[in-house]
C-alpha atoms as a PDB file:
ATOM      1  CA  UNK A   1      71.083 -13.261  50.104  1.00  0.00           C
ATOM      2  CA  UNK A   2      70.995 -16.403  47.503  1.00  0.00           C
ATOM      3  CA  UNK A   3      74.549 -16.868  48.394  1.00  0.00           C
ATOM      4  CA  UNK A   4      77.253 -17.182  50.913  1.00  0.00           C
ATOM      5  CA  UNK A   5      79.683 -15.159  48.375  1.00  0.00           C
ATOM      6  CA  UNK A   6      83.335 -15.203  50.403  1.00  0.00           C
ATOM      7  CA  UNK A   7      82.806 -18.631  51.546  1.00  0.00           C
ATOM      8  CA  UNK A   8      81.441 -19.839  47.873  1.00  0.00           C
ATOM      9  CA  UNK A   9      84.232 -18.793  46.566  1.00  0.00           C
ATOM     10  CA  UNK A  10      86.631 -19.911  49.021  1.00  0.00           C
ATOM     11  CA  UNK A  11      85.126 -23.416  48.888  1.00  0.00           C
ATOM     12  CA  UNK A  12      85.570 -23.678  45.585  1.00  0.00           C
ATOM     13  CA  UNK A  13      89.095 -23.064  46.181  1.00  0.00           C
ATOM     14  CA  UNK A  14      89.718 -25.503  48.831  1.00  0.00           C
ATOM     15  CA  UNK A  15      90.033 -22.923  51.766  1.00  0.00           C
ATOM     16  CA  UNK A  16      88.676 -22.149  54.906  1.00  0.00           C
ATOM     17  CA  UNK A  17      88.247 -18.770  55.422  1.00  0.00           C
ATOM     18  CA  UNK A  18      91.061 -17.990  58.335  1.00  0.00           C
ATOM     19  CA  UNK A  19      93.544 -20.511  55.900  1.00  0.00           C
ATOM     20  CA  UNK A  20      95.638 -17.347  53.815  1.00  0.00           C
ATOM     21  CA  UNK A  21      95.258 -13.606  53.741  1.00  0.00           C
ATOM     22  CA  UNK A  22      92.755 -13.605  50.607  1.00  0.00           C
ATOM     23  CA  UNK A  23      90.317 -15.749  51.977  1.00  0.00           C
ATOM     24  CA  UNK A  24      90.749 -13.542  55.553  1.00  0.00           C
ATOM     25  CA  UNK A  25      90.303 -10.124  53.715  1.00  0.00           C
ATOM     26  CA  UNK A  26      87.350 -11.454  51.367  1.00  0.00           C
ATOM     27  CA  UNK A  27      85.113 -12.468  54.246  1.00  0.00           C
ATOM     28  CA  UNK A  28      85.507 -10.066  56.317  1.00  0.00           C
ATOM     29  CA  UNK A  29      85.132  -7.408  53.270  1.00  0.00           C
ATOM     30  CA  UNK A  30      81.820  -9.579  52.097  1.00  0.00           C
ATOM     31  CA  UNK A  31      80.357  -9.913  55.638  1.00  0.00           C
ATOM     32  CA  UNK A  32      80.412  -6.558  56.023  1.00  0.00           C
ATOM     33  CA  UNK A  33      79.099  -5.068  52.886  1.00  0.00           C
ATOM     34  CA  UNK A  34      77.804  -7.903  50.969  1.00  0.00           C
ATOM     35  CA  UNK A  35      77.760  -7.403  47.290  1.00  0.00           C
ATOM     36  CA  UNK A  36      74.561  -6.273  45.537  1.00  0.00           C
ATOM     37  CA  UNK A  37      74.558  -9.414  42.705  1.00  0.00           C
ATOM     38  CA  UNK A  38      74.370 -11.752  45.824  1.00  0.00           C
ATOM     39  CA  UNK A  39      71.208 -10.238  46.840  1.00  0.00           C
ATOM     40  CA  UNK A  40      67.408 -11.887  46.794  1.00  0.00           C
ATOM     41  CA  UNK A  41      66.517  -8.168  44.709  1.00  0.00           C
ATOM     42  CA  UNK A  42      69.199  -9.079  41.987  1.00  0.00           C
ATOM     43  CA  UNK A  43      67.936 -12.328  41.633  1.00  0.00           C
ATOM     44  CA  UNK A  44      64.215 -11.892  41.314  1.00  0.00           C
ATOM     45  CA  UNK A  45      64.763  -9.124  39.136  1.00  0.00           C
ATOM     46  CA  UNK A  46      67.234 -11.427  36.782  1.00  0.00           C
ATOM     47  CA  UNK A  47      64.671 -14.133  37.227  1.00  0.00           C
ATOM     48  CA  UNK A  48      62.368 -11.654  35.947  1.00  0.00           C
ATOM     49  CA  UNK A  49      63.300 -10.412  33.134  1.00  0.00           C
ATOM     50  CA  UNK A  50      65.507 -14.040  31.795  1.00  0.00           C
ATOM     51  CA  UNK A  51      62.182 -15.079  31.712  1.00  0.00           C
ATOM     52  CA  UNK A  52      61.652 -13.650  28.244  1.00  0.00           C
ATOM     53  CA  UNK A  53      63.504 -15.505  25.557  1.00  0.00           C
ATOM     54  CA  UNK A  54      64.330 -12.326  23.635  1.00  0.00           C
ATOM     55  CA  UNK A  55      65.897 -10.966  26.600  1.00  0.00           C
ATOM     56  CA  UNK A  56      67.856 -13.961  27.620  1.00  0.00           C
ATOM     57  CA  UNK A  57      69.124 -14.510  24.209  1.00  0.00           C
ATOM     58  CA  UNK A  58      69.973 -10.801  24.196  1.00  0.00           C
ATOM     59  CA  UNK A  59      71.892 -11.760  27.294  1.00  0.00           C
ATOM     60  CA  UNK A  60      74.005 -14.650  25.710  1.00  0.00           C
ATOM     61  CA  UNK A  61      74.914 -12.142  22.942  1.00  0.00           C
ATOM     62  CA  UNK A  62      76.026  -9.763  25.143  1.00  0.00           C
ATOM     63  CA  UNK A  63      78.368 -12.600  27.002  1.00  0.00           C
ATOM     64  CA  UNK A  64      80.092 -13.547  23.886  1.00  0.00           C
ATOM     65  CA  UNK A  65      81.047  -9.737  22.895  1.00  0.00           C
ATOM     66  CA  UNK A  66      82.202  -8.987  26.616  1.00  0.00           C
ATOM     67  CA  UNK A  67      83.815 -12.434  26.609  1.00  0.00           C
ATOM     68  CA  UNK A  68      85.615 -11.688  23.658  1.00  0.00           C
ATOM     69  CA  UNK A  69      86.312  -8.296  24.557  1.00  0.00           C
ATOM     70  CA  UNK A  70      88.205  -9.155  27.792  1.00  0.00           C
ATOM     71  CA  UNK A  71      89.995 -11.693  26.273  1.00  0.00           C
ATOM     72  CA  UNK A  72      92.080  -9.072  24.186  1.00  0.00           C
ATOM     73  CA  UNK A  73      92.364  -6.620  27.409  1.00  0.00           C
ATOM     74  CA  UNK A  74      94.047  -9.413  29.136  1.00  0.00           C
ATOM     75  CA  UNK A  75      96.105 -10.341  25.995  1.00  0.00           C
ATOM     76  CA  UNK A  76      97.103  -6.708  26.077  1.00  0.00           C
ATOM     77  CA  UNK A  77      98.146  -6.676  29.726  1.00  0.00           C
ATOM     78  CA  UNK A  78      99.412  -9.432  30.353  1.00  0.00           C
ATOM     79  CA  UNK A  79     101.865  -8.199  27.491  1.00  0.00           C
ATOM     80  CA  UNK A  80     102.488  -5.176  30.264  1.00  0.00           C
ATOM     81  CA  UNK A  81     103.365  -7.029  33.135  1.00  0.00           C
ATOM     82  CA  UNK A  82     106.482  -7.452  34.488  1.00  0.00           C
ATOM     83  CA  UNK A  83     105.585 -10.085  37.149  1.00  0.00           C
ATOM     84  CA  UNK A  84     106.380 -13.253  35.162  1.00  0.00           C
ATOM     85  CA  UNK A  85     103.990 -15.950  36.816  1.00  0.00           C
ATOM     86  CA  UNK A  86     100.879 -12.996  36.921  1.00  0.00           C
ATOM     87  CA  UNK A  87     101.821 -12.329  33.336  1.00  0.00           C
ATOM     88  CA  UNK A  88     101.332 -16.328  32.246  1.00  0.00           C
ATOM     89  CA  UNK A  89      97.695 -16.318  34.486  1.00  0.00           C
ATOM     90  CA  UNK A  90      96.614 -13.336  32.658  1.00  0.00           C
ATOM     91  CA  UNK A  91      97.749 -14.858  29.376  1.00  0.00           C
ATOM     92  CA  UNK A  92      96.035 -17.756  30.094  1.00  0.00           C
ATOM     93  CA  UNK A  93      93.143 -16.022  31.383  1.00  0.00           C
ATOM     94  CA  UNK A  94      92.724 -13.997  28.215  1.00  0.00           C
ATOM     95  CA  UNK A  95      92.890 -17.364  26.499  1.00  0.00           C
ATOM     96  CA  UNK A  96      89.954 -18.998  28.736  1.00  0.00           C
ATOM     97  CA  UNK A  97      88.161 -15.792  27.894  1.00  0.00           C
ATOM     98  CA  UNK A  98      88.303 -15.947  23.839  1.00  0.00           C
ATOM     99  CA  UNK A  99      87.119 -19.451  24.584  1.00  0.00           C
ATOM    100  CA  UNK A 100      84.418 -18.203  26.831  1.00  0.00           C
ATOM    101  CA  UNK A 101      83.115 -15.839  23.856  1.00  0.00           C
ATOM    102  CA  UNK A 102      82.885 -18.936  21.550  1.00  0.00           C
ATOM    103  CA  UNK A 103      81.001 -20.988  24.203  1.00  0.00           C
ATOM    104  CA  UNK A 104      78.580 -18.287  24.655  1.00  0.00           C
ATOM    105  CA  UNK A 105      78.195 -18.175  20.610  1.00  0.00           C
ATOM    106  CA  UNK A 106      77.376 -21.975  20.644  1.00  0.00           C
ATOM    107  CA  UNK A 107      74.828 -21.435  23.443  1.00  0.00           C
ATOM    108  CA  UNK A 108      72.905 -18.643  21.586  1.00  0.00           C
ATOM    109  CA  UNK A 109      72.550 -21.436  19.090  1.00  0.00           C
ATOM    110  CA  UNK A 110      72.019 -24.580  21.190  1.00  0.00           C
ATOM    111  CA  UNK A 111      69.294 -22.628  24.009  1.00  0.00           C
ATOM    112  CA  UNK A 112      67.244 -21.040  21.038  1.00  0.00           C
ATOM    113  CA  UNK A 113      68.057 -22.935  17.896  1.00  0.00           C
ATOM    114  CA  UNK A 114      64.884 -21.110  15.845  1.00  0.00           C
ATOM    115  CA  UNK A 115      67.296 -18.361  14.532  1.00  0.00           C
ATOM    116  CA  UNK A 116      65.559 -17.259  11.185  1.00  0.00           C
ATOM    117  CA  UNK A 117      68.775 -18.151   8.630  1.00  0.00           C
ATOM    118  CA  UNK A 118      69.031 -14.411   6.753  1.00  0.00           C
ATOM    119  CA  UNK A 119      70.309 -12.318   9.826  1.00  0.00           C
ATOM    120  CA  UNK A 120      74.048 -13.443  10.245  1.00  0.00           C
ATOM    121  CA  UNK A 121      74.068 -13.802  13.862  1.00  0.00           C
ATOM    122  CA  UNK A 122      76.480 -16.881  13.558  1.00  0.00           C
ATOM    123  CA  UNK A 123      79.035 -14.337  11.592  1.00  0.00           C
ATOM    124  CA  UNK A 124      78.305 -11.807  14.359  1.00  0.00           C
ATOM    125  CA  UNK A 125      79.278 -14.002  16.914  1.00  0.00           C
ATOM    126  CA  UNK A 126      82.547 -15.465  15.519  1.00  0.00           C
ATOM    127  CA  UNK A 127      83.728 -11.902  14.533  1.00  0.00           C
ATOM    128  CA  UNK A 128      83.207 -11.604  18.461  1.00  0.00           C
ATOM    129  CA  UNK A 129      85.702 -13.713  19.668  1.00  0.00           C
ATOM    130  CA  UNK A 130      89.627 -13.587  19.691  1.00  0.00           C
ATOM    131  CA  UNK A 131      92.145 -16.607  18.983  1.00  0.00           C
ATOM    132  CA  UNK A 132      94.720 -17.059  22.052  1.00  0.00           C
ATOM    133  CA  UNK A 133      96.964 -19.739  22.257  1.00  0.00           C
ATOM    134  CA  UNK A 134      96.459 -21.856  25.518  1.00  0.00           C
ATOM    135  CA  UNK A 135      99.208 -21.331  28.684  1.00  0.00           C
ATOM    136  CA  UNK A 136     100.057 -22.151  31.655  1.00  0.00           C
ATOM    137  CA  UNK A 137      98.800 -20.722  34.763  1.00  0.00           C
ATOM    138  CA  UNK A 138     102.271 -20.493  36.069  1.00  0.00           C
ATOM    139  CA  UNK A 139     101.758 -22.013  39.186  1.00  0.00           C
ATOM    140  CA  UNK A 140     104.857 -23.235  39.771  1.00  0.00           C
ATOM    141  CA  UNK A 141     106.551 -19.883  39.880  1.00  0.00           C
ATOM    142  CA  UNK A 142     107.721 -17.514  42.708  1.00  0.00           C
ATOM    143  CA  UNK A 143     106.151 -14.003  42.332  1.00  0.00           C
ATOM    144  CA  UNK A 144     107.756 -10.665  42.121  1.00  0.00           C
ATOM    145  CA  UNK A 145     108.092  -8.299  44.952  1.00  0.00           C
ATOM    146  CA  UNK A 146     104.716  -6.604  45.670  1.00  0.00           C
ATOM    147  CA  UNK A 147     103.538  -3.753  42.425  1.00  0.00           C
ATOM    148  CA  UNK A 148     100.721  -1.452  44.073  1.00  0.00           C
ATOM    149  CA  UNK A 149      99.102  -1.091  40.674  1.00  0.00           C
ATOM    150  CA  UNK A 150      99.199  -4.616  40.107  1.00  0.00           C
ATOM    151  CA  UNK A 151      97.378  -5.239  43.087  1.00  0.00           C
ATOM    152  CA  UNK A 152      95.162  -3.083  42.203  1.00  0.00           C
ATOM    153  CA  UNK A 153      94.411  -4.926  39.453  1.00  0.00           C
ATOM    154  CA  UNK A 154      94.653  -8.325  40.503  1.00  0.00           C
ATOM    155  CA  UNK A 155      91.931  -7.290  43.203  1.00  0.00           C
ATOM    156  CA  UNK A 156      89.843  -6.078  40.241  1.00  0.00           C
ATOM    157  CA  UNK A 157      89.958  -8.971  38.202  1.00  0.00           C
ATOM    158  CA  UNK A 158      89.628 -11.078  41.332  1.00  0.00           C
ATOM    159  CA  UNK A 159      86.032  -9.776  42.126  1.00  0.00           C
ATOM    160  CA  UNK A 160      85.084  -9.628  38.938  1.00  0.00           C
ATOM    161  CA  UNK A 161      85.766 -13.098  38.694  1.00  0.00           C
ATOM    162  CA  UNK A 162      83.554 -13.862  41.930  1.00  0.00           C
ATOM    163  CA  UNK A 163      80.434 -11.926  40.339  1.00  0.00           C
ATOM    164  CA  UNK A 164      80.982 -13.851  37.677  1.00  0.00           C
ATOM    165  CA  UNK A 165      80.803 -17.404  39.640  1.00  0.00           C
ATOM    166  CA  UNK A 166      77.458 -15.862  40.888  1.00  0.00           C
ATOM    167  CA  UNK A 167      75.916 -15.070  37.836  1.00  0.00           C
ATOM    168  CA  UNK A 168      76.816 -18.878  36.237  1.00  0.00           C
ATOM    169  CA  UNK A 169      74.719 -19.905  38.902  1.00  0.00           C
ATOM    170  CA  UNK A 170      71.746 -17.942  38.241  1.00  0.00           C
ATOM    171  CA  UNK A 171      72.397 -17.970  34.298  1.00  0.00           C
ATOM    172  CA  UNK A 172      72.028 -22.216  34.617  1.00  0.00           C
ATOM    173  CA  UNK A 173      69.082 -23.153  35.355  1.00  0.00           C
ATOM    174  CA  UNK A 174      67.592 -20.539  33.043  1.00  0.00           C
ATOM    175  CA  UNK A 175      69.431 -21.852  30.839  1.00  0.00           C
ATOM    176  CA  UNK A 176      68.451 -25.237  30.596  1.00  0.00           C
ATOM    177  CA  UNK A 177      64.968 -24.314  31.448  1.00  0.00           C
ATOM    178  CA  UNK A 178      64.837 -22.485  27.529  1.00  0.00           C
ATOM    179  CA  UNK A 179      66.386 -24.466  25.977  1.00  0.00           C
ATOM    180  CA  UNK A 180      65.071 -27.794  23.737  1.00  0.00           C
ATOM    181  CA  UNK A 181      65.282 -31.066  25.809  1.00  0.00           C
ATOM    182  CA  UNK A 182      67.832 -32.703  23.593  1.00  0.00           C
ATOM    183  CA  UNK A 183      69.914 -29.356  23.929  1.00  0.00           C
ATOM    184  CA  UNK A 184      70.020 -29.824  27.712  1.00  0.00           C
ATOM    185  CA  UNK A 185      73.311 -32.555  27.913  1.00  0.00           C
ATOM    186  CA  UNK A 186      75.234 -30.039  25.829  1.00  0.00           C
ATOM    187  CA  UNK A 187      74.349 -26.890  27.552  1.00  0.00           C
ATOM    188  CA  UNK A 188      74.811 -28.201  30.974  1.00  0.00           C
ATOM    189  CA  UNK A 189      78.210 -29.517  30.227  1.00  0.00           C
ATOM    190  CA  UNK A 190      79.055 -26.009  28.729  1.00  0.00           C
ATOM    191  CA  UNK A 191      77.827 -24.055  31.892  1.00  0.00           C
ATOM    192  CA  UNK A 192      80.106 -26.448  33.832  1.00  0.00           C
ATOM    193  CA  UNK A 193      82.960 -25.835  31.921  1.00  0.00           C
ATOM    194  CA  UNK A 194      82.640 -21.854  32.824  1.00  0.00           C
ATOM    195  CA  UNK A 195      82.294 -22.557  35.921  1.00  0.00           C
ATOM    196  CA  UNK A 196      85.260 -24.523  36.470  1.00  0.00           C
ATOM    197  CA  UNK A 197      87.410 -21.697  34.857  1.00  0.00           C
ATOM    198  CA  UNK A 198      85.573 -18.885  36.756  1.00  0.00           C
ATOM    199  CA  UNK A 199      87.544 -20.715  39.658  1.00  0.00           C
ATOM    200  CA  UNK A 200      90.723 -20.960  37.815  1.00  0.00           C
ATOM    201  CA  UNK A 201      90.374 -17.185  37.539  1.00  0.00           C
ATOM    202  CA  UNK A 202      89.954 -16.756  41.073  1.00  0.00           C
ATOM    203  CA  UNK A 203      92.320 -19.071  42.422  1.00  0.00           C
ATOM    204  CA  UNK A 204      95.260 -17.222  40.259  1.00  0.00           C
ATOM    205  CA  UNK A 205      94.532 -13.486  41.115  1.00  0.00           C
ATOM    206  CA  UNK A 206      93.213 -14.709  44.629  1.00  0.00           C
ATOM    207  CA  UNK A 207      97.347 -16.465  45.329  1.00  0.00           C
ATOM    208  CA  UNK A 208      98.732 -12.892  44.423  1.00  0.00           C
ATOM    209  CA  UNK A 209      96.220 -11.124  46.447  1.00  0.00           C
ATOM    210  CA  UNK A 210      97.600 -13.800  49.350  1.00  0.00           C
ATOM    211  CA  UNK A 211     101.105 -13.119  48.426  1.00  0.00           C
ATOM    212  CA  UNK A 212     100.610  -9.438  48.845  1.00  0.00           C
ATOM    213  CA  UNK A 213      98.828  -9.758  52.421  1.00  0.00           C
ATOM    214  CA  UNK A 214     101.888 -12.120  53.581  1.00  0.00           C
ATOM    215  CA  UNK A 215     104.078  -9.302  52.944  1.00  0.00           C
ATOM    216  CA  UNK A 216     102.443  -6.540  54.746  1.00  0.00           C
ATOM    217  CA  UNK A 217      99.521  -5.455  52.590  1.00  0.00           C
ATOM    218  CA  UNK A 218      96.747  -6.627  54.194  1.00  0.00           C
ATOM    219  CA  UNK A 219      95.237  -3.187  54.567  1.00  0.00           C
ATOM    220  CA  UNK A 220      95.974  -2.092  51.149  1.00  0.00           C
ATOM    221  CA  UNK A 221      94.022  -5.003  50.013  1.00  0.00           C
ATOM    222  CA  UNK A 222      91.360  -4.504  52.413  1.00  0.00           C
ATOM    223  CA  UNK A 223      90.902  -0.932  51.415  1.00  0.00           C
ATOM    224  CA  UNK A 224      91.218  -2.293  47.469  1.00  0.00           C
ATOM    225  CA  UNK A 225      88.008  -4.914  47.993  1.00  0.00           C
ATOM    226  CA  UNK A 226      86.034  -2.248  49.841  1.00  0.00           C
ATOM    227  CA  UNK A 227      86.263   0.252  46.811  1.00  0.00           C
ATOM    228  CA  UNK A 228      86.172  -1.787  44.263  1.00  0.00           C
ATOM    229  CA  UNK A 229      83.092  -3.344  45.894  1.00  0.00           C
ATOM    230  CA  UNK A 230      81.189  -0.276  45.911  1.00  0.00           C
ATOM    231  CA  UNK A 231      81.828   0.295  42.553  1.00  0.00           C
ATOM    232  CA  UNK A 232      80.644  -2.828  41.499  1.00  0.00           C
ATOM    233  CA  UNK A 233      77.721  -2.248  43.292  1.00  0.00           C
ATOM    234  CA  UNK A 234      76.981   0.715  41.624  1.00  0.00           C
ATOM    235  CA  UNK A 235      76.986  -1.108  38.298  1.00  0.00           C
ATOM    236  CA  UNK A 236      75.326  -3.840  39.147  1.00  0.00           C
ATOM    237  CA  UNK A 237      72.251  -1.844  40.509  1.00  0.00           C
ATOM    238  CA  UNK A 238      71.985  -0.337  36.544  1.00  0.00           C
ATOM    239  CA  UNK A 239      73.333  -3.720  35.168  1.00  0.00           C
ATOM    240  CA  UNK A 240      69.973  -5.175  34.218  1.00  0.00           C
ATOM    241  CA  UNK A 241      68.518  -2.177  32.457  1.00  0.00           C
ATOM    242  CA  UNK A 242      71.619  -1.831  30.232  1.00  0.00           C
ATOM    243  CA  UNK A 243      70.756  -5.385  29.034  1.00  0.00           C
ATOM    244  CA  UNK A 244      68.060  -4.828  26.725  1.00  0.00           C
ATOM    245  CA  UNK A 245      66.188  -7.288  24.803  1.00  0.00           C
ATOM    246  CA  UNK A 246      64.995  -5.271  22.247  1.00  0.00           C
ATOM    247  CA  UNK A 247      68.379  -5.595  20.188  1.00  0.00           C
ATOM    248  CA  UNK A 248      67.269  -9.059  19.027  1.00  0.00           C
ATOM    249  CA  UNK A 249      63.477  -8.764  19.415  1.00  0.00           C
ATOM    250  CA  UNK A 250      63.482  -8.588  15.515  1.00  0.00           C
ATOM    251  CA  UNK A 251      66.131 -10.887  14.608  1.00  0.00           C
ATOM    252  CA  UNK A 252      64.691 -13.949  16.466  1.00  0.00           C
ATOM    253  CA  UNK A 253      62.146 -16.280  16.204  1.00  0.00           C
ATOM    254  CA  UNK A 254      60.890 -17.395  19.456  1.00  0.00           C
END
């Protein structure tokens, strides 16, 4: 495995694993069936295939549309929810997101700035992303009685948000190894940036995931993680294939 993903994750939140119910349920979920983007094959294979520049740009693209994308699901929900303080972390989640989708634009541009001028990528990429207005997290707030299907969610989003704290690792120092040397400062500081939210993300869903093991869920969750898990899996074995290079192969020059 190149990572440790439960206690990663629970490091970053300041956590030992036996210190709450999330960080309980995630390792013992994670030691058990660790996920498939934590594993030496993902990685080569990544490795791999980031090593062509068409590809990896390809790869940034695709960031900023599923960036942007996500940011107006979450807008949507968070609309939907009744639970006031998960309502404000999705809002502001959504609004890290839209930001996310811009970052990823700027990186496209910074990593490979030898983008021929008569293709509009840099319209693309702004049509890509949403405007949200920044929020609070909510921390401050008491949470709602336990929703099942917001669980469910929050479990969702939670893991999601873990693969995605895996993948800025690997996505770094490919990163900065494509792009120009006086890019590097700006790029680095970028990559930091997401993955400093990445954590917000799962510190917010990962306190109502607590909240719900405190009061008797434990199992639920359990059961959630597992499933969701082995879905994720299942992508993630396809995930590199449905990121094809070819998309941009034309519209570059690199």
């Amino acid at each position: 495995m190149i990572a440790d993903v439960p206690r990663l994750a629970i490091n970053h939140l300041g956590l030992a694993a036996g210190d709450n119910g999330y960080g309980g349920a995630l390792t013992a979920v994670f030691d058990t069936a660790p996920p498939a983007y934590a594993s030496n094959l993902f990685a080569r294979e990544f490795q791999r295939q980031a090593k062509d520049p068409s590809w990896f740009a390809s790869l940034l693209v695709s960031d900023c549309d599923l960036e942007g994308y996500s940011a107006r699901q979450l807008s949507r929900y968070s609309g939907e929810v009744v639970d006031r303080r998960v309502a404000m972390g999705l809002a502001a989640h959504a609004a890290d997101e839209a930001r996310h989708s811009r970052m990823f634009a700027s990186l496209v541009v910074e990593v490979f700035p030898n983008l021929r001028p008569d293709i509009g990528l840099r319209d693309k990429l702004r049509e890509m992303a949403p405007r949200l207005r920044l929020s609070s997290y909510g921390g401050s707030l008491a949470f709602a009685a336990v929703d099942e299907a917001l669980l469910s969610s929050m479990v969702l989003i939670n893991l999601h948000e873990v693969k995605a704290l895996i993948l800025e690792y690997l996505l770094r120092p490919l990163a900065l190894a494509h792009a120009p040397a006086a890019h590097r400062s700006k790029v680095g500081r970028q990559l930091d940036v997401l993955v400093a939210d990445e954590v917000q993300h799962i510190r917010y869903s990962a306190a109502y995931i607590n909240h719900a093991v405190t009061n008797g869920w434990g199992n639920t969750v359990m059961d959630m993680m597992r499933d969701y898990g082995q879905l994720m899996d299942d992508v993630t074995l396809d995930e590199i294939e449905q990121r094809s290079p070819h998309a941009l192969a034309e519209e570059l020059e690199l």
